[in-house]
PDB file of N, CA and C in Angstrom:
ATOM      1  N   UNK A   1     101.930 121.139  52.460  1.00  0.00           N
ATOM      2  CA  UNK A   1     102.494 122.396  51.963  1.00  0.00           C
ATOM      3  C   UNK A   1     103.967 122.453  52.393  1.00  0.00           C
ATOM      4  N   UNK A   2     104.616 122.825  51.374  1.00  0.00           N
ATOM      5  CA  UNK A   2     105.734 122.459  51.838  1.00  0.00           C
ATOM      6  C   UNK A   2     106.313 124.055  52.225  1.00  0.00           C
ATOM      7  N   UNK A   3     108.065 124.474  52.863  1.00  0.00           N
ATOM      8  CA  UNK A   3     108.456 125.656  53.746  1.00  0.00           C
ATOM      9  C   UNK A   3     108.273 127.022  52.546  1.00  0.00           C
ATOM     10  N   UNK A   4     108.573 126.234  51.449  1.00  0.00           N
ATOM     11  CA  UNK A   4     108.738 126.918  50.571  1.00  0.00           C
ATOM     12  C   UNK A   4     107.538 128.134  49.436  1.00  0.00           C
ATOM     13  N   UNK A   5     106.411 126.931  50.006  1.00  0.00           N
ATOM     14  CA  UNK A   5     104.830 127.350  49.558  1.00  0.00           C
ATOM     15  C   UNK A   5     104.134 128.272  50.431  1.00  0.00           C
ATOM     16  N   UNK A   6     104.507 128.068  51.718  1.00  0.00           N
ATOM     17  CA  UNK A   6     103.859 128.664  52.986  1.00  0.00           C
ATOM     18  C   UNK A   6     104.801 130.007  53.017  1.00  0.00           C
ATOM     19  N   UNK A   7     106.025 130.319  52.516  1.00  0.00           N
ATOM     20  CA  UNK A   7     106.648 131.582  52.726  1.00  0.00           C
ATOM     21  C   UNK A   7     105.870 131.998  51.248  1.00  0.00           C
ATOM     22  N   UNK A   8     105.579 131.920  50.225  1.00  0.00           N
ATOM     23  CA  UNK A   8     105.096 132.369  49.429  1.00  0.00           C
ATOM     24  C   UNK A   8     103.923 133.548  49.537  1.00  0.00           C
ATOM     25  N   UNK A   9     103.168 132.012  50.131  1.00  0.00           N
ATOM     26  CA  UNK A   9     101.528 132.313  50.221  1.00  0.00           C
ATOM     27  C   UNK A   9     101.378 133.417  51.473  1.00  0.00           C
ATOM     28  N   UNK A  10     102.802 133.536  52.686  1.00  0.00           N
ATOM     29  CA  UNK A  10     102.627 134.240  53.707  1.00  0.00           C
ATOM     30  C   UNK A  10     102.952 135.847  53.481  1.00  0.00           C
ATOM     31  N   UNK A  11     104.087 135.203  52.492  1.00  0.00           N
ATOM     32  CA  UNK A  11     104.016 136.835  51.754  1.00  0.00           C
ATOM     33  C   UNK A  11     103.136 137.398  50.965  1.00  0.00           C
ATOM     34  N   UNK A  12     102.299 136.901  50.289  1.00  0.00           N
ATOM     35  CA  UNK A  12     101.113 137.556  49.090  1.00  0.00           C
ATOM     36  C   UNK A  12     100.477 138.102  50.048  1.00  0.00           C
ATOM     37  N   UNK A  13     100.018 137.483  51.367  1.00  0.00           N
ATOM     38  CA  UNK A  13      99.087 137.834  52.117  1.00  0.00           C
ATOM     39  C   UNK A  13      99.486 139.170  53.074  1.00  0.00           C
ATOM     40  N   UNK A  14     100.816 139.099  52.883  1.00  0.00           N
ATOM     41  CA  UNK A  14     101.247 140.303  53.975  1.00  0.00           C
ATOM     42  C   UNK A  14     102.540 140.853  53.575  1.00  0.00           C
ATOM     43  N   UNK A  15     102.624 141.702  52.721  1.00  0.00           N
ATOM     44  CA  UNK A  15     103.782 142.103  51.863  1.00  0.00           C
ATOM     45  C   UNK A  15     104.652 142.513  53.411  1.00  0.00           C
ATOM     46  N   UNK A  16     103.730 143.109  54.180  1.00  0.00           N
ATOM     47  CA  UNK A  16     104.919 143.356  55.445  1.00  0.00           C
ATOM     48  C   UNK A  16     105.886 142.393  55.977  1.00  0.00           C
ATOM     49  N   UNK A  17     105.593 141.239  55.989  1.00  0.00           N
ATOM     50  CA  UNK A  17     106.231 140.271  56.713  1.00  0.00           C
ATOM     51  C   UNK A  17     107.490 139.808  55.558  1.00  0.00           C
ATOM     52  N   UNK A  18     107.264 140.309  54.583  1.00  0.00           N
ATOM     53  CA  UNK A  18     108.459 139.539  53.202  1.00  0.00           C
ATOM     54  C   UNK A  18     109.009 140.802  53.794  1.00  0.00           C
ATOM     55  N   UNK A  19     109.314 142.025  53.617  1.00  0.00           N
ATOM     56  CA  UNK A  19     110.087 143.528  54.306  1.00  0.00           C
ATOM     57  C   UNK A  19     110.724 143.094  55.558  1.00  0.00           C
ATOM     58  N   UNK A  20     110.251 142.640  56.760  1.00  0.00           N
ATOM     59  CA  UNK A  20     110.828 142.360  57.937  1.00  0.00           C
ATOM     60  C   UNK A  20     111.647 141.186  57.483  1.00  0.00           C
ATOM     61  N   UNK A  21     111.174 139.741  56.795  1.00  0.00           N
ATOM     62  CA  UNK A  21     112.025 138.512  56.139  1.00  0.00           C
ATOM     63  C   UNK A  21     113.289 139.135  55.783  1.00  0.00           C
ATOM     64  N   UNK A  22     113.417 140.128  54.719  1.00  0.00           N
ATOM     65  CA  UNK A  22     114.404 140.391  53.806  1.00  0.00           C
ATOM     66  C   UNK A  22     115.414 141.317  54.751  1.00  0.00           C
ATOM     67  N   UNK A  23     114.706 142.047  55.412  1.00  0.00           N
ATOM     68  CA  UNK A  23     115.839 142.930  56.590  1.00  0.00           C
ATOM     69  C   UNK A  23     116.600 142.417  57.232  1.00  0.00           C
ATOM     70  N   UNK A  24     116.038 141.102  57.683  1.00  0.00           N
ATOM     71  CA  UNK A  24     117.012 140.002  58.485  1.00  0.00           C
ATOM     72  C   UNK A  24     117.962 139.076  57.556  1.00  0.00           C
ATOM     73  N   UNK A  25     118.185 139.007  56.533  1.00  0.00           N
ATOM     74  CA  UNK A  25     118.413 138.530  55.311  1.00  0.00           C
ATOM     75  C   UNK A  25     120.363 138.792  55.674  1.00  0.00           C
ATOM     76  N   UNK A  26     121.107 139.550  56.030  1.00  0.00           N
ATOM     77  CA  UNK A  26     122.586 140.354  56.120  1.00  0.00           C
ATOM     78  C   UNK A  26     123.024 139.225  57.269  1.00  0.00           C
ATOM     79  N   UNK A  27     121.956 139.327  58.422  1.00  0.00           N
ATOM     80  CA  UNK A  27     122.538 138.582  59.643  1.00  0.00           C
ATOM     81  C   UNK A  27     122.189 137.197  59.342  1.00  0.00           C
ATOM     82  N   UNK A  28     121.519 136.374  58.531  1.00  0.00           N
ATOM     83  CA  UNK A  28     121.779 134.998  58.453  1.00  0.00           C
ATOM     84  C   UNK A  28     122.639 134.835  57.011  1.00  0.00           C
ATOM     85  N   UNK A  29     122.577 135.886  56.629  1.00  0.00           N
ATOM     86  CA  UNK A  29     124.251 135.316  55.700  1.00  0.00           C
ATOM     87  C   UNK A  29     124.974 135.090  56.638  1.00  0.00           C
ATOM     88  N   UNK A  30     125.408 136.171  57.924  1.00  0.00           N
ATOM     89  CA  UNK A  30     126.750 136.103  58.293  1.00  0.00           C
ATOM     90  C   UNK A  30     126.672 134.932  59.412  1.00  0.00           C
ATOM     91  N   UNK A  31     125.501 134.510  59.707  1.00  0.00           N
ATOM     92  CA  UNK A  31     125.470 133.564  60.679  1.00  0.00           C
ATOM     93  C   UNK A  31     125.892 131.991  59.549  1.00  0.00           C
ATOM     94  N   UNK A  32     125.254 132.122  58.495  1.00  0.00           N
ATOM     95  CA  UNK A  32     125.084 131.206  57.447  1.00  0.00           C
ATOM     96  C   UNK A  32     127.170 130.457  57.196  1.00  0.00           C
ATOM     97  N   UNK A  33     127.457 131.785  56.554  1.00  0.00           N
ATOM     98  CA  UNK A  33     129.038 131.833  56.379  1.00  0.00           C
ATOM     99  C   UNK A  33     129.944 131.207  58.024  1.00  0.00           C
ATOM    100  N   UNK A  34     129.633 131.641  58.853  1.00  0.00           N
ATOM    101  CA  UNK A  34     130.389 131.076  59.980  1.00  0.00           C
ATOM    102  C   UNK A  34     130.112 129.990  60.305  1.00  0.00           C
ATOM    103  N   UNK A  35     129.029 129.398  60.161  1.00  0.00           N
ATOM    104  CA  UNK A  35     128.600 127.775  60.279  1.00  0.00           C
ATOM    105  C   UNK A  35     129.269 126.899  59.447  1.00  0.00           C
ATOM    106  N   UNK A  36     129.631 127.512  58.468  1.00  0.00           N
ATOM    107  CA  UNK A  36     129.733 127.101  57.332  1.00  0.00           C
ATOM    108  C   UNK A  36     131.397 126.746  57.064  1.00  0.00           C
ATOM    109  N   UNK A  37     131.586 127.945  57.794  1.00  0.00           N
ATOM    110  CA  UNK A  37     133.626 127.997  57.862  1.00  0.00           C
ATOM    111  C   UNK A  37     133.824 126.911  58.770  1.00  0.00           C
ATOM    112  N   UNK A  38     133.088 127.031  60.117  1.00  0.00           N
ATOM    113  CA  UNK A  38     133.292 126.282  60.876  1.00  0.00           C
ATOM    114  C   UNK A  38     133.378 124.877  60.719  1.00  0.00           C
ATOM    115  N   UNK A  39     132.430 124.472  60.303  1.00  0.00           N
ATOM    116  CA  UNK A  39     131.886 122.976  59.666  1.00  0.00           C
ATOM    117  C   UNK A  39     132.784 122.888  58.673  1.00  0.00           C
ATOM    118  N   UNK A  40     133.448 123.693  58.035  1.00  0.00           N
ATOM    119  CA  UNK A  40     134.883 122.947  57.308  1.00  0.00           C
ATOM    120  C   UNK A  40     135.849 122.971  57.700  1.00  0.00           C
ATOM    121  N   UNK A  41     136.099 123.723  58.691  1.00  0.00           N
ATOM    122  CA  UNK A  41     137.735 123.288  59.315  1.00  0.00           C
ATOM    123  C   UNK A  41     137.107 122.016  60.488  1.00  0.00           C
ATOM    124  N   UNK A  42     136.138 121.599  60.604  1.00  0.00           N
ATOM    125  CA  UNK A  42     135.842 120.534  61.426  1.00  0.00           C
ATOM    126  C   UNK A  42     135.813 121.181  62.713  1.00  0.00           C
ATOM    127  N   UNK A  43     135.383 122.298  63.529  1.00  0.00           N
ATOM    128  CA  UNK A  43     136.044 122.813  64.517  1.00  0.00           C
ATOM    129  C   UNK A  43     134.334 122.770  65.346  1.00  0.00           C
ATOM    130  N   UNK A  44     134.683 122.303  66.633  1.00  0.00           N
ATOM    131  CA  UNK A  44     133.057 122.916  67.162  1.00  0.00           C
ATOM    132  C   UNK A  44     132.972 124.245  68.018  1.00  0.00           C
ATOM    133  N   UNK A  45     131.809 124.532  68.074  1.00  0.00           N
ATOM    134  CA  UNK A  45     131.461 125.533  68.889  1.00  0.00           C
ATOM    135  C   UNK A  45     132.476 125.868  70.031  1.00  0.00           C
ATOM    136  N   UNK A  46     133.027 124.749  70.719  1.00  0.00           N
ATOM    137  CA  UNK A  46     133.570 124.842  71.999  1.00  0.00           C
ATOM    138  C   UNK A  46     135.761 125.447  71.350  1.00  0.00           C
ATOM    139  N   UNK A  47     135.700 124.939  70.529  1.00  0.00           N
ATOM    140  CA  UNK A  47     136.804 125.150  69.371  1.00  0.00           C
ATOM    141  C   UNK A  47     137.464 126.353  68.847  1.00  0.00           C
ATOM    142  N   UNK A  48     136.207 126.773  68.394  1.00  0.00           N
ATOM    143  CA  UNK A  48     136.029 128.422  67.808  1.00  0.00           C
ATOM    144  C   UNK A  48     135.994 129.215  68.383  1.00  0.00           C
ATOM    145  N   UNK A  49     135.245 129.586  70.067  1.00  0.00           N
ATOM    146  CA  UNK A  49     135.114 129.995  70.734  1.00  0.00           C
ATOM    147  C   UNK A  49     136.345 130.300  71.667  1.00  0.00           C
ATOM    148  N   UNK A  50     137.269 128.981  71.917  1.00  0.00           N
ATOM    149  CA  UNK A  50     139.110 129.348  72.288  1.00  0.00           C
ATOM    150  C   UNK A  50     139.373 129.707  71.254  1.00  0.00           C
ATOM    151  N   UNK A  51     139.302 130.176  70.417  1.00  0.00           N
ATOM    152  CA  UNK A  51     140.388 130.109  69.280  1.00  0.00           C
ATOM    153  C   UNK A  51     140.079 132.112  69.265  1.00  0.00           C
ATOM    154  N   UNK A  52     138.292 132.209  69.226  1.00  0.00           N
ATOM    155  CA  UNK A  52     138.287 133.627  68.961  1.00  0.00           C
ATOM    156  C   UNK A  52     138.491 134.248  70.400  1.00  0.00           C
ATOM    157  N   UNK A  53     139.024 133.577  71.996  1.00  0.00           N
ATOM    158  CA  UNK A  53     138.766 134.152  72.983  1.00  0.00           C
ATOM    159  C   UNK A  53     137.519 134.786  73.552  1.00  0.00           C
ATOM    160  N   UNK A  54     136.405 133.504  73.217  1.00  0.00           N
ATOM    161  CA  UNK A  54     135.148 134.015  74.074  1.00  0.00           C
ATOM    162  C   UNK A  54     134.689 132.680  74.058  1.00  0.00           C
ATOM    163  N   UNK A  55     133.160 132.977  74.854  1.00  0.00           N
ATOM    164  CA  UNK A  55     132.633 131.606  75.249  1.00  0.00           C
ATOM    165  C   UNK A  55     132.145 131.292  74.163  1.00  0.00           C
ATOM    166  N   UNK A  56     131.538 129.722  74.469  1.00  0.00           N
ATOM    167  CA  UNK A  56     131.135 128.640  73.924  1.00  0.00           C
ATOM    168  C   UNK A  56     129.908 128.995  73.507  1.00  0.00           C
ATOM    169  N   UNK A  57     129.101 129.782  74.545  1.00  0.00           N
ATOM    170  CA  UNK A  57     127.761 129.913  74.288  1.00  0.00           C
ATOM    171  C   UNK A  57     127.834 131.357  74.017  1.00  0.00           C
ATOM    172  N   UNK A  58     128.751 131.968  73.501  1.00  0.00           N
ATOM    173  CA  UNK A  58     128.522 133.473  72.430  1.00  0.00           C
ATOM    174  C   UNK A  58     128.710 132.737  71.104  1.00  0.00           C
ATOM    175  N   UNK A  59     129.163 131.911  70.743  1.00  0.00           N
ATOM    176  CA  UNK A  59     129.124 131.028  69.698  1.00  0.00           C
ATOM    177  C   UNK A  59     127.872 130.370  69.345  1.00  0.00           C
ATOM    178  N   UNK A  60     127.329 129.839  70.033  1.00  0.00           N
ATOM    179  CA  UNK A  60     126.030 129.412  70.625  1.00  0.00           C
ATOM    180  C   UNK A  60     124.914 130.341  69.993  1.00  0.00           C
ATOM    181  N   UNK A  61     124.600 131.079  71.136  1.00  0.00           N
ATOM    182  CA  UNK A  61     123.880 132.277  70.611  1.00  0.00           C
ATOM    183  C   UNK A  61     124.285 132.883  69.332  1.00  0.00           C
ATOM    184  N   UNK A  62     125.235 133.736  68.851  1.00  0.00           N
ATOM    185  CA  UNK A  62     125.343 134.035  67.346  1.00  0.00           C
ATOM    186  C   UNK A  62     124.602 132.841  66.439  1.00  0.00           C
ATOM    187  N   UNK A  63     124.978 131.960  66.250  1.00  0.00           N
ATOM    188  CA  UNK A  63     124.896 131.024  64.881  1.00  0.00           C
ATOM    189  C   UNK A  63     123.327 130.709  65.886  1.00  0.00           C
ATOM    190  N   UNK A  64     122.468 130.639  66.832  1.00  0.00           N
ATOM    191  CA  UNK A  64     120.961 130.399  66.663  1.00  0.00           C
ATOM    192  C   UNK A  64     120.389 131.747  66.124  1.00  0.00           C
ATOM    193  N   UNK A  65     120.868 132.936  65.961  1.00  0.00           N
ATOM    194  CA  UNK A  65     120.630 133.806  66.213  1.00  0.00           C
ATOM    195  C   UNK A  65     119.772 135.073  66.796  1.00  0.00           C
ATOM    196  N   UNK A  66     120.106 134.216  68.312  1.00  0.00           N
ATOM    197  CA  UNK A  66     120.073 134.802  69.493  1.00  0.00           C
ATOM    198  C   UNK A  66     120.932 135.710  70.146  1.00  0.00           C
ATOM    199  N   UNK A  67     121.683 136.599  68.849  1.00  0.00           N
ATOM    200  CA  UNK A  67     122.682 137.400  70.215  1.00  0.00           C
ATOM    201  C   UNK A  67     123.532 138.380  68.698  1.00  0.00           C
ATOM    202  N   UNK A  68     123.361 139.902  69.005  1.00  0.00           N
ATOM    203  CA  UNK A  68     123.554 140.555  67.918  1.00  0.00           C
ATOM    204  C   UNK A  68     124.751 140.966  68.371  1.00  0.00           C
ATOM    205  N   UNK A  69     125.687 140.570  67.185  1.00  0.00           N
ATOM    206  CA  UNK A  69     127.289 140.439  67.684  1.00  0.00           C
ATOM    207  C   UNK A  69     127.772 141.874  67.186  1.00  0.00           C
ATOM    208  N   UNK A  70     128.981 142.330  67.843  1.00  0.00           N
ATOM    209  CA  UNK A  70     129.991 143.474  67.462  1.00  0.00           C
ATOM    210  C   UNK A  70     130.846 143.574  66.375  1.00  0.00           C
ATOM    211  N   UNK A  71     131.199 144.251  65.362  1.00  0.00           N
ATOM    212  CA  UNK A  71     132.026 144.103  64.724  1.00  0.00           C
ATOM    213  C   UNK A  71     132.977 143.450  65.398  1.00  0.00           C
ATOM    214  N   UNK A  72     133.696 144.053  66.403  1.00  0.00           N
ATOM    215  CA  UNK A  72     134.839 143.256  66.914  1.00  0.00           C
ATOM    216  C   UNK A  72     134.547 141.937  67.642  1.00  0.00           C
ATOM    217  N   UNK A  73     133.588 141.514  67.342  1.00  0.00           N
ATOM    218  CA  UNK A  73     133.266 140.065  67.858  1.00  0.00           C
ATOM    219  C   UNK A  73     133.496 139.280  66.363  1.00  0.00           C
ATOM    220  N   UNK A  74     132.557 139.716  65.697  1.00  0.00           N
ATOM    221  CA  UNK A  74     133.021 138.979  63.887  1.00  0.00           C
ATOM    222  C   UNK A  74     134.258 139.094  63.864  1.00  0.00           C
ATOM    223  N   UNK A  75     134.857 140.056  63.674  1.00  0.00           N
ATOM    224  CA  UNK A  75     136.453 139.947  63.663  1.00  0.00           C
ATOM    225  C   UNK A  75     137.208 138.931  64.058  1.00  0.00           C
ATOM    226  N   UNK A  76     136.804 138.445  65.517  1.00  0.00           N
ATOM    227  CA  UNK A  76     137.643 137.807  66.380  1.00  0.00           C
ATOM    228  C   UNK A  76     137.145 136.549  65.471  1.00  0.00           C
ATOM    229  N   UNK A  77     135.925 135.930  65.468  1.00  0.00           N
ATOM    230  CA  UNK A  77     135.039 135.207  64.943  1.00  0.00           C
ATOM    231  C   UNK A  77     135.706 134.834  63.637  1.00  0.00           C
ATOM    232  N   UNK A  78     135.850 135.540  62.938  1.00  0.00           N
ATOM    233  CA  UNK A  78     136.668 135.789  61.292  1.00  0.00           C
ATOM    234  C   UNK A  78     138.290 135.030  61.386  1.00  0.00           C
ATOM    235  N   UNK A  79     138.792 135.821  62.063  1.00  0.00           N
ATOM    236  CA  UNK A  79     140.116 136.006  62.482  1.00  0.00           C
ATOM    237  C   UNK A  79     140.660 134.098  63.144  1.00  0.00           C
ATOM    238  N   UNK A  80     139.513 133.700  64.229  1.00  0.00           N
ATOM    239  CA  UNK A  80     139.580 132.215  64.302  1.00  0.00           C
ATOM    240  C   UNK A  80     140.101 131.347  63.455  1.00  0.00           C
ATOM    241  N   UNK A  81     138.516 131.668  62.107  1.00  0.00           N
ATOM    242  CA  UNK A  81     138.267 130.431  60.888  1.00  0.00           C
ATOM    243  C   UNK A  81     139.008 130.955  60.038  1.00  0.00           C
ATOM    244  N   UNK A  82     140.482 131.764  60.391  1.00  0.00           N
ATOM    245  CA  UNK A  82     141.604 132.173  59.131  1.00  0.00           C
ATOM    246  C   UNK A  82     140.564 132.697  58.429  1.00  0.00           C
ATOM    247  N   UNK A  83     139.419 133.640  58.284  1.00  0.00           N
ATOM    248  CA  UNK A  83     139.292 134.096  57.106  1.00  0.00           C
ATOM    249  C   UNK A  83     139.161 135.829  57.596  1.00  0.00           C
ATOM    250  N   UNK A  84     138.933 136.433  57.056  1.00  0.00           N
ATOM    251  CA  UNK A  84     138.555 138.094  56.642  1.00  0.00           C
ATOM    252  C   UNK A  84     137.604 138.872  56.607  1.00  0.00           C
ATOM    253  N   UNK A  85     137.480 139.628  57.577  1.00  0.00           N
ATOM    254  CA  UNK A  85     135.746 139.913  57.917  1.00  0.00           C
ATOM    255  C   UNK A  85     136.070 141.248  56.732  1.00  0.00           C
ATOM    256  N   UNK A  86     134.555 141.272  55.799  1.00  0.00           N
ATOM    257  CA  UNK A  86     135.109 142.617  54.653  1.00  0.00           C
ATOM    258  C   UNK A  86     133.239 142.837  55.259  1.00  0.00           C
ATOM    259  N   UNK A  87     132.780 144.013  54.893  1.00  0.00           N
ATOM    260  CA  UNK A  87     131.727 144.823  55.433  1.00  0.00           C
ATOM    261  C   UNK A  87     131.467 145.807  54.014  1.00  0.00           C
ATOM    262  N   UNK A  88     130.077 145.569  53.747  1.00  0.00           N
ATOM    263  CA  UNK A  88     130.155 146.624  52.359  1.00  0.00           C
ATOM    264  C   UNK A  88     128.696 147.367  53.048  1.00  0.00           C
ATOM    265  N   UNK A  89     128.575 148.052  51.770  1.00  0.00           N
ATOM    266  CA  UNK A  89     127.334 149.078  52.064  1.00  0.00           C
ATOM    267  C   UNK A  89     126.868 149.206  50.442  1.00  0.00           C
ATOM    268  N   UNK A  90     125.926 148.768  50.291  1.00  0.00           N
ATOM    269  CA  UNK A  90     125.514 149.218  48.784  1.00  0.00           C
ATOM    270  C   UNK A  90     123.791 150.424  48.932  1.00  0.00           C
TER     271      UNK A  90
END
């Protein structure tokens, strides 16, 4: 069975658990996007982390996502990988 069959079949069985899935859905975009910036300017963890003025392992923690960051932590985070932290609300 492959990851893709088993989230299926885990949701038919428990519409609750697709609700909790999808809530968490905002914070692995934004974890998703910073891995992602990162891994193209070639920069590591230890990199990004001088660059946004914090540790290695708040870098660490965010992108496992182990550690629920501050706006002004994305910012700094943003602000690193030259890009633009924008925040919507629909």
């Amino acid at each position: 069975m492959t990851h893709k069959e088993y989230k299926k079949a885990a949701f038919a069985q428990n519409p609750k658990l697709r609700e909790e899935y999808e809530a968490l859905a905002p914070q692995y975009k934004i974890i998703d996007a910073v891995i992602a910036a990162r891994v193209e300017k070639h920069m590591t963890q230890a990199e990004l982390a001088e660059r946004a003025n914090t540790k290695q392992s708040n870098i660490s923690r965010f992108e496992s996502g182990n550690y629920n960051p501050s706006v002004d932590f994305l910012r700094k985070v943003a602000s690193a990988l030259d890009k633009r932290l924008e925040i919507t609300l629909r």
